[in-house]
PDB file of N, CA and C in Angstrom:
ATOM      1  N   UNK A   1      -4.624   8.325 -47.037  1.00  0.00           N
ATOM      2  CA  UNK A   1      -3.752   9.482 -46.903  1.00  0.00           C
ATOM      3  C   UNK A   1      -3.389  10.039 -48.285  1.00  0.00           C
ATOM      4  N   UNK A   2      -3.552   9.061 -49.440  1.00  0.00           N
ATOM      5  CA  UNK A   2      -2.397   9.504 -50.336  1.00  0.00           C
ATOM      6  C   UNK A   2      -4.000  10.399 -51.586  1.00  0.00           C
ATOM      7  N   UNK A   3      -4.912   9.556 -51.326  1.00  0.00           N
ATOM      8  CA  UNK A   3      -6.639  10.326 -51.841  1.00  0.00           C
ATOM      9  C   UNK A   3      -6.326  11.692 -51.054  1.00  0.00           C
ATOM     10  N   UNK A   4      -6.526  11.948 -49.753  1.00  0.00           N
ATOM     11  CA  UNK A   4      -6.459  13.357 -48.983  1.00  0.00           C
ATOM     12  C   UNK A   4      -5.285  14.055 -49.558  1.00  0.00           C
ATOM     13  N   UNK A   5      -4.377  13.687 -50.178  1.00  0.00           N
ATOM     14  CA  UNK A   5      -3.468  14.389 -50.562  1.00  0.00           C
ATOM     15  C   UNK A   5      -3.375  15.069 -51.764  1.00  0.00           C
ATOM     16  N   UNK A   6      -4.421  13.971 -52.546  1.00  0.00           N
ATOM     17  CA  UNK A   6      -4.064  14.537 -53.941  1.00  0.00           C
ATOM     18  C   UNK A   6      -3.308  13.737 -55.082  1.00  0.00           C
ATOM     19  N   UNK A   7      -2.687  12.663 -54.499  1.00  0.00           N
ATOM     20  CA  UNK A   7      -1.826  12.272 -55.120  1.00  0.00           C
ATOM     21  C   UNK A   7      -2.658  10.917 -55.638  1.00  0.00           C
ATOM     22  N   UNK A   8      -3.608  10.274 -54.854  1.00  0.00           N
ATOM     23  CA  UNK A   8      -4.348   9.203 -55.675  1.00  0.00           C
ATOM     24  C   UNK A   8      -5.968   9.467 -55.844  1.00  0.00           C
ATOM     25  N   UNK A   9      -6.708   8.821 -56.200  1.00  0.00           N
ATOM     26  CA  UNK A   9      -7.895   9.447 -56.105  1.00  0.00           C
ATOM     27  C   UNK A   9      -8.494   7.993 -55.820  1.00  0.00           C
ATOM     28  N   UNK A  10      -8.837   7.353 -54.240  1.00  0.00           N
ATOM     29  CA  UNK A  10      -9.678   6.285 -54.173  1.00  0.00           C
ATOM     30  C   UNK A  10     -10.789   6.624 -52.972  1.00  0.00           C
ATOM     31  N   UNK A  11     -11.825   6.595 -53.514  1.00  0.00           N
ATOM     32  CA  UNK A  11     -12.877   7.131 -53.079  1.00  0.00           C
ATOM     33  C   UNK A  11     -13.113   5.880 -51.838  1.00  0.00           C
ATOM     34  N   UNK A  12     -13.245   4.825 -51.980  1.00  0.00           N
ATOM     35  CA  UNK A  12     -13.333   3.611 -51.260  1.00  0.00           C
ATOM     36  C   UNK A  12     -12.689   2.727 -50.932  1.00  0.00           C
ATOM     37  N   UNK A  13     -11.123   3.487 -49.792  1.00  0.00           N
ATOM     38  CA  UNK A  13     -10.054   2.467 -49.756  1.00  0.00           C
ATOM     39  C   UNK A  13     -10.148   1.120 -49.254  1.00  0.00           C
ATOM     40  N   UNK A  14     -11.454   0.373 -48.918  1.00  0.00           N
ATOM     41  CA  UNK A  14     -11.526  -1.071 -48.468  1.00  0.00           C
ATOM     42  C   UNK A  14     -11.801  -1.409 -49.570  1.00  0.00           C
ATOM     43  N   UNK A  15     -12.344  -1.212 -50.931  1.00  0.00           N
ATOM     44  CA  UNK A  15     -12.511  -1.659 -52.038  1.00  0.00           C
ATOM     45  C   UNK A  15     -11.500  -1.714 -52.788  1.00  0.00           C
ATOM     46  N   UNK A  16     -10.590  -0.503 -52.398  1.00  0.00           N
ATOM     47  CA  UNK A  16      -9.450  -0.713 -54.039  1.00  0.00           C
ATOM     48  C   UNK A  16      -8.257  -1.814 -52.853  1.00  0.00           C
ATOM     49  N   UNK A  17      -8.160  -1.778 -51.964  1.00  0.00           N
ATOM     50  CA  UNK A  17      -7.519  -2.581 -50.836  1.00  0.00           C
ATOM     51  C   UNK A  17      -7.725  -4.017 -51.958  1.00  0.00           C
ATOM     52  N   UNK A  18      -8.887  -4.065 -51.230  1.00  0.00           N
ATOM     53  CA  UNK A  18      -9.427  -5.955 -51.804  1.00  0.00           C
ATOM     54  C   UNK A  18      -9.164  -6.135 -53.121  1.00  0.00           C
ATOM     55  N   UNK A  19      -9.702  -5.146 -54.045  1.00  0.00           N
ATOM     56  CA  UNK A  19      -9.246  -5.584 -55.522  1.00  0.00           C
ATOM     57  C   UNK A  19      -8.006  -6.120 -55.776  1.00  0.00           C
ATOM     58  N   UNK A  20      -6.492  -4.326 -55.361  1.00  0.00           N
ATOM     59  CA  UNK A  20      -5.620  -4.608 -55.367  1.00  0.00           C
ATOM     60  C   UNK A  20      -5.129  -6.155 -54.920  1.00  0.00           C
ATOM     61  N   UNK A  21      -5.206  -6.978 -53.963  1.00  0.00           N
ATOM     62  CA  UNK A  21      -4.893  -8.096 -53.244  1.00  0.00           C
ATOM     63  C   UNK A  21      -5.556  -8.736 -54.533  1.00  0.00           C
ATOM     64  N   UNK A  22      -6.604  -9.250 -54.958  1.00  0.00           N
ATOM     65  CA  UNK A  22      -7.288  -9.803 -55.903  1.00  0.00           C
ATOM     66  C   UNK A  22      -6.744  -9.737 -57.572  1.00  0.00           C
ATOM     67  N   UNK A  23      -5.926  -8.638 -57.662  1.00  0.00           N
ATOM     68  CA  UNK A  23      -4.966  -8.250 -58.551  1.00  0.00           C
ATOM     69  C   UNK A  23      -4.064  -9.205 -58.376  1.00  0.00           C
ATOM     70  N   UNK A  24      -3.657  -9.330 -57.284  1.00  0.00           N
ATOM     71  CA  UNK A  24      -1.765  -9.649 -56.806  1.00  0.00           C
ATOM     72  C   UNK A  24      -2.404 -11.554 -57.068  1.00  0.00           C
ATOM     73  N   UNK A  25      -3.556 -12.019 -56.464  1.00  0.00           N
ATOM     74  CA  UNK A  25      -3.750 -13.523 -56.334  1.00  0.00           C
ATOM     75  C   UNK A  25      -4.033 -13.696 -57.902  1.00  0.00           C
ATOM     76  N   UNK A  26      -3.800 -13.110 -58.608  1.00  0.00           N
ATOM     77  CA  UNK A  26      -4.396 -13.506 -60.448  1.00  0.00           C
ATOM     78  C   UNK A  26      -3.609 -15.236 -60.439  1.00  0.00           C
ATOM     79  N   UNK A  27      -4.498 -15.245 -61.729  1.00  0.00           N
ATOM     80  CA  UNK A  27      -3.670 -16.684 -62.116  1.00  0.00           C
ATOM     81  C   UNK A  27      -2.224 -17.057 -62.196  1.00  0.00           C
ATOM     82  N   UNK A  28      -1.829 -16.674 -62.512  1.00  0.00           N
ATOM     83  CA  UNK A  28      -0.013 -16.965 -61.847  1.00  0.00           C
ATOM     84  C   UNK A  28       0.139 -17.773 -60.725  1.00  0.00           C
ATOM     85  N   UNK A  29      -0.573 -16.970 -59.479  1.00  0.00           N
ATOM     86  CA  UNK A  29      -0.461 -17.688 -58.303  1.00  0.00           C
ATOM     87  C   UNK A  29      -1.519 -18.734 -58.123  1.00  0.00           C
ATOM     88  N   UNK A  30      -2.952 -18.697 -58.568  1.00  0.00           N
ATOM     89  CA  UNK A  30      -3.480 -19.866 -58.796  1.00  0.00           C
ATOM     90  C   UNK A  30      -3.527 -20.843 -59.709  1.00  0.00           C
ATOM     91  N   UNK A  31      -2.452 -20.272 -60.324  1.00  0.00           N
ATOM     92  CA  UNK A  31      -2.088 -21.684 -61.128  1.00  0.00           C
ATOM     93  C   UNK A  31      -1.008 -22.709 -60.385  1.00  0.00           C
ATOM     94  N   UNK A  32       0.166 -21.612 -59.603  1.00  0.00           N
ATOM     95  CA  UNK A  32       1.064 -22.342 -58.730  1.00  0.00           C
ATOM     96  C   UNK A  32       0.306 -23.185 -57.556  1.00  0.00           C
ATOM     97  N   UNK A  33      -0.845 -22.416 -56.950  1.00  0.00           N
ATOM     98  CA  UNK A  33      -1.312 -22.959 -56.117  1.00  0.00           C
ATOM     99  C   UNK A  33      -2.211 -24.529 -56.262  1.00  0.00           C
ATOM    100  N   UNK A  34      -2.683 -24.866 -57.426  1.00  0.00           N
ATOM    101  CA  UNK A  34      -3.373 -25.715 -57.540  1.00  0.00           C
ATOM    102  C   UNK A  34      -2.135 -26.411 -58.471  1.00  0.00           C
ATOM    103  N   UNK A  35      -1.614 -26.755 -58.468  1.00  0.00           N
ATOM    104  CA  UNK A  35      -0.555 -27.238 -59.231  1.00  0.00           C
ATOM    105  C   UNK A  35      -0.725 -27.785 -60.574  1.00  0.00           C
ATOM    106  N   UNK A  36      -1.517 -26.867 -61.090  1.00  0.00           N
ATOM    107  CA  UNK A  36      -2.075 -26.743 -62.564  1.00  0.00           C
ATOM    108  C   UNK A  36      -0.750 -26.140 -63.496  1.00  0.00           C
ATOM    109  N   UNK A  37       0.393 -26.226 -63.120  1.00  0.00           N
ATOM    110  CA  UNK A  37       1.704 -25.711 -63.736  1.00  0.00           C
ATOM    111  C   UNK A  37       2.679 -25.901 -63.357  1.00  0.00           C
ATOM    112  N   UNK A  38       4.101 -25.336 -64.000  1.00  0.00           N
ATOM    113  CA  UNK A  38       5.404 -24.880 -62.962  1.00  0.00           C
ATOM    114  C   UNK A  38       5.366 -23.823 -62.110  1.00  0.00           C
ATOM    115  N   UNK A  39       5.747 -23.917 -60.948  1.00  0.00           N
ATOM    116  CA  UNK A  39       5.678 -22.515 -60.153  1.00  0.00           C
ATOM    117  C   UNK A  39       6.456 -21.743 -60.979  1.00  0.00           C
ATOM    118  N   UNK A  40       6.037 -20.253 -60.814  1.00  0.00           N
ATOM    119  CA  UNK A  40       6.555 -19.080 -61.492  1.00  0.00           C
ATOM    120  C   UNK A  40       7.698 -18.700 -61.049  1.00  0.00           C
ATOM    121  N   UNK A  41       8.328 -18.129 -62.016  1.00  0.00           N
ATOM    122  CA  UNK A  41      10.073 -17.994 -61.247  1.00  0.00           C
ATOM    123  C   UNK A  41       9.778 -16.860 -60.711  1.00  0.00           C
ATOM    124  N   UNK A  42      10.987 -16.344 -60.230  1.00  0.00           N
ATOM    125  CA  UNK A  42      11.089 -15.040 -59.217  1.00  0.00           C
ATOM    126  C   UNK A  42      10.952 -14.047 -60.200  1.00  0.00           C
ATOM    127  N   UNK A  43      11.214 -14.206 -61.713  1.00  0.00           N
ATOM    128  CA  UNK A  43      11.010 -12.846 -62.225  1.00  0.00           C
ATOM    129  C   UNK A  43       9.418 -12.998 -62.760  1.00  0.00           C
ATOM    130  N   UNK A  44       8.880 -14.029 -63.049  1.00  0.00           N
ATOM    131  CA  UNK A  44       7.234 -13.650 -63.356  1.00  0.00           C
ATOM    132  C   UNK A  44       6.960 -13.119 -62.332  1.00  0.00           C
ATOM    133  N   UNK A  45       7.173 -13.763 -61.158  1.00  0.00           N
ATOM    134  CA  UNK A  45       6.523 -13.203 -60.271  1.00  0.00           C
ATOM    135  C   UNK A  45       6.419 -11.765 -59.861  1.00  0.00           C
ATOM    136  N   UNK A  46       7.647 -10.855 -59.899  1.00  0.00           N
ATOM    137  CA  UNK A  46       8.469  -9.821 -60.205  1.00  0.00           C
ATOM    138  C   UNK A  46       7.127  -9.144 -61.084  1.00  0.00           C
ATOM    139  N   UNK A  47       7.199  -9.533 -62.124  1.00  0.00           N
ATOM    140  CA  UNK A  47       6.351  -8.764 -63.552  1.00  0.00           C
ATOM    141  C   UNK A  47       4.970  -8.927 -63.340  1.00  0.00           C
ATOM    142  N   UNK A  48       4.787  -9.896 -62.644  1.00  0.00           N
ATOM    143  CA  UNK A  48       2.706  -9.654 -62.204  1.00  0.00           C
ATOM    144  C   UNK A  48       2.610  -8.397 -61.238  1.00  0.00           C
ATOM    145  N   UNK A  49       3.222  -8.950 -59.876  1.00  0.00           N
ATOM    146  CA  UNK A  49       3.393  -7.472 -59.222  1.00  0.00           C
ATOM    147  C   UNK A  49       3.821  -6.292 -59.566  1.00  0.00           C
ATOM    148  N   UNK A  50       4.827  -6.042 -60.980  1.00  0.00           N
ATOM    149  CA  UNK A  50       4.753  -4.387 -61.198  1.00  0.00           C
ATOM    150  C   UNK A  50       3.580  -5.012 -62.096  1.00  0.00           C
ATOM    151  N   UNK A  51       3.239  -5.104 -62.981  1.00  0.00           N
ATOM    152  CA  UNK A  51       1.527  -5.490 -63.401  1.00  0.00           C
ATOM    153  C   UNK A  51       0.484  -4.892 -62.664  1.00  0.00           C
ATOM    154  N   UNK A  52       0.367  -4.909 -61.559  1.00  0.00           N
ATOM    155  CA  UNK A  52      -0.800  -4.911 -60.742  1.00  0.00           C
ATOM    156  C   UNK A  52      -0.178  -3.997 -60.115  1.00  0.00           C
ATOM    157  N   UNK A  53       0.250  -3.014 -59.806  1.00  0.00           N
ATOM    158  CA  UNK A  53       0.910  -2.025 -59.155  1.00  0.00           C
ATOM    159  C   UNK A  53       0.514  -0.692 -60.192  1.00  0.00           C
ATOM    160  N   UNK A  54       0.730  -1.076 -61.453  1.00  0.00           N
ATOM    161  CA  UNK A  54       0.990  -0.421 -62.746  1.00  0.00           C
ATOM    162  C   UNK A  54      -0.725  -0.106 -62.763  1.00  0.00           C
ATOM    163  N   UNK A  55      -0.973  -0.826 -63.036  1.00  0.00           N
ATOM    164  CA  UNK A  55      -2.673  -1.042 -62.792  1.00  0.00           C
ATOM    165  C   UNK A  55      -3.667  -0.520 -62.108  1.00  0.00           C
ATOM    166  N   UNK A  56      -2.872  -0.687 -61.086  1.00  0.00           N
ATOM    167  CA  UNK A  56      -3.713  -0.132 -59.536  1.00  0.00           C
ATOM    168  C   UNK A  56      -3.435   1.376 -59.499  1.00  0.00           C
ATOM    169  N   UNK A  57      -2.603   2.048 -59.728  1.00  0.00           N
ATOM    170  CA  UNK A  57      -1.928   3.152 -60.374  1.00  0.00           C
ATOM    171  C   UNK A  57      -2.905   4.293 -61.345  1.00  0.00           C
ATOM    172  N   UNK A  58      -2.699   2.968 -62.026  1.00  0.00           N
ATOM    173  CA  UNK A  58      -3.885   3.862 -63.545  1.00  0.00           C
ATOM    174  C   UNK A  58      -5.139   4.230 -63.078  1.00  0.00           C
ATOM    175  N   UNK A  59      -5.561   2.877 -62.162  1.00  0.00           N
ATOM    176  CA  UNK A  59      -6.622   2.836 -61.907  1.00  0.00           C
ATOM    177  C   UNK A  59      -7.380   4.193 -61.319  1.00  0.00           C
ATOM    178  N   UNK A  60      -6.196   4.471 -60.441  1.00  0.00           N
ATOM    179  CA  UNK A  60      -6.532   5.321 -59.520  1.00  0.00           C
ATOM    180  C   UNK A  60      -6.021   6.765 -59.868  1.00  0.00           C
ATOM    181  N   UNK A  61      -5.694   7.235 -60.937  1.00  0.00           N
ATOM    182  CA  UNK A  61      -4.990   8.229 -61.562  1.00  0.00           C
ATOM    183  C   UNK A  61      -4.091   9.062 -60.682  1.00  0.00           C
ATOM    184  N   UNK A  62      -2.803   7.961 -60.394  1.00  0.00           N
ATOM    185  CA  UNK A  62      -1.520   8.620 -59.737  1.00  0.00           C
ATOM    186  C   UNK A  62      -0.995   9.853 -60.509  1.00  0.00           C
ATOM    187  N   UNK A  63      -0.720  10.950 -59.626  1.00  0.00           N
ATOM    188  CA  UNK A  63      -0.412  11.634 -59.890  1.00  0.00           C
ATOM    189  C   UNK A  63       1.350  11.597 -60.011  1.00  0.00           C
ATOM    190  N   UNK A  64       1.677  11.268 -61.178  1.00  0.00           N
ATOM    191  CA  UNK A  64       3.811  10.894 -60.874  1.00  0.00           C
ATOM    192  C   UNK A  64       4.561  12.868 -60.964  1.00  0.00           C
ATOM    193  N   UNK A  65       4.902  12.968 -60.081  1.00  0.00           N
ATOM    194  CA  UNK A  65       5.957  14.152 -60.372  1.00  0.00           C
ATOM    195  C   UNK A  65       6.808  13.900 -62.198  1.00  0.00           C
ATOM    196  N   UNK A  66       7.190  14.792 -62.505  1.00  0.00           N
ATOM    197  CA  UNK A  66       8.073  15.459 -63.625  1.00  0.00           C
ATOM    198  C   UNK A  66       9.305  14.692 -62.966  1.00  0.00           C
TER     199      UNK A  66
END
């Protein structure tokens, strides 16, 4: 909806879908998951997701209002 609009430009939303998700599982969470660390507090966690939001964003050249 938001490609038809204008406002993102993703030519192949099952692809930027999966990436995005593939974004969000980065090492942070597979590091918590294999217990190769300390789990991440609520604010890393916080800062990967705008990370990958931020990202996914660029990626896709959001258009932000003024």
């Amino acid at each position: 909806e938001l490609d038809r609009q204008g406002s993102l430009h993703i030519p192949d939303p099952c692809l930027s879908a999966q990436t995005f998700l593939t974004l969000l599982q980065g090492q942070i969470i597979e590091r918590a998951r294999l217990g190769a660390g300390p789990a991440p507090t609520n604010e890393e966690i916080e800062q990967h997701i705008d990370a990958c939001v931020t990202f996914f964003l660029a990626a896709h050249h959001a258009n932000c209002p003024d």
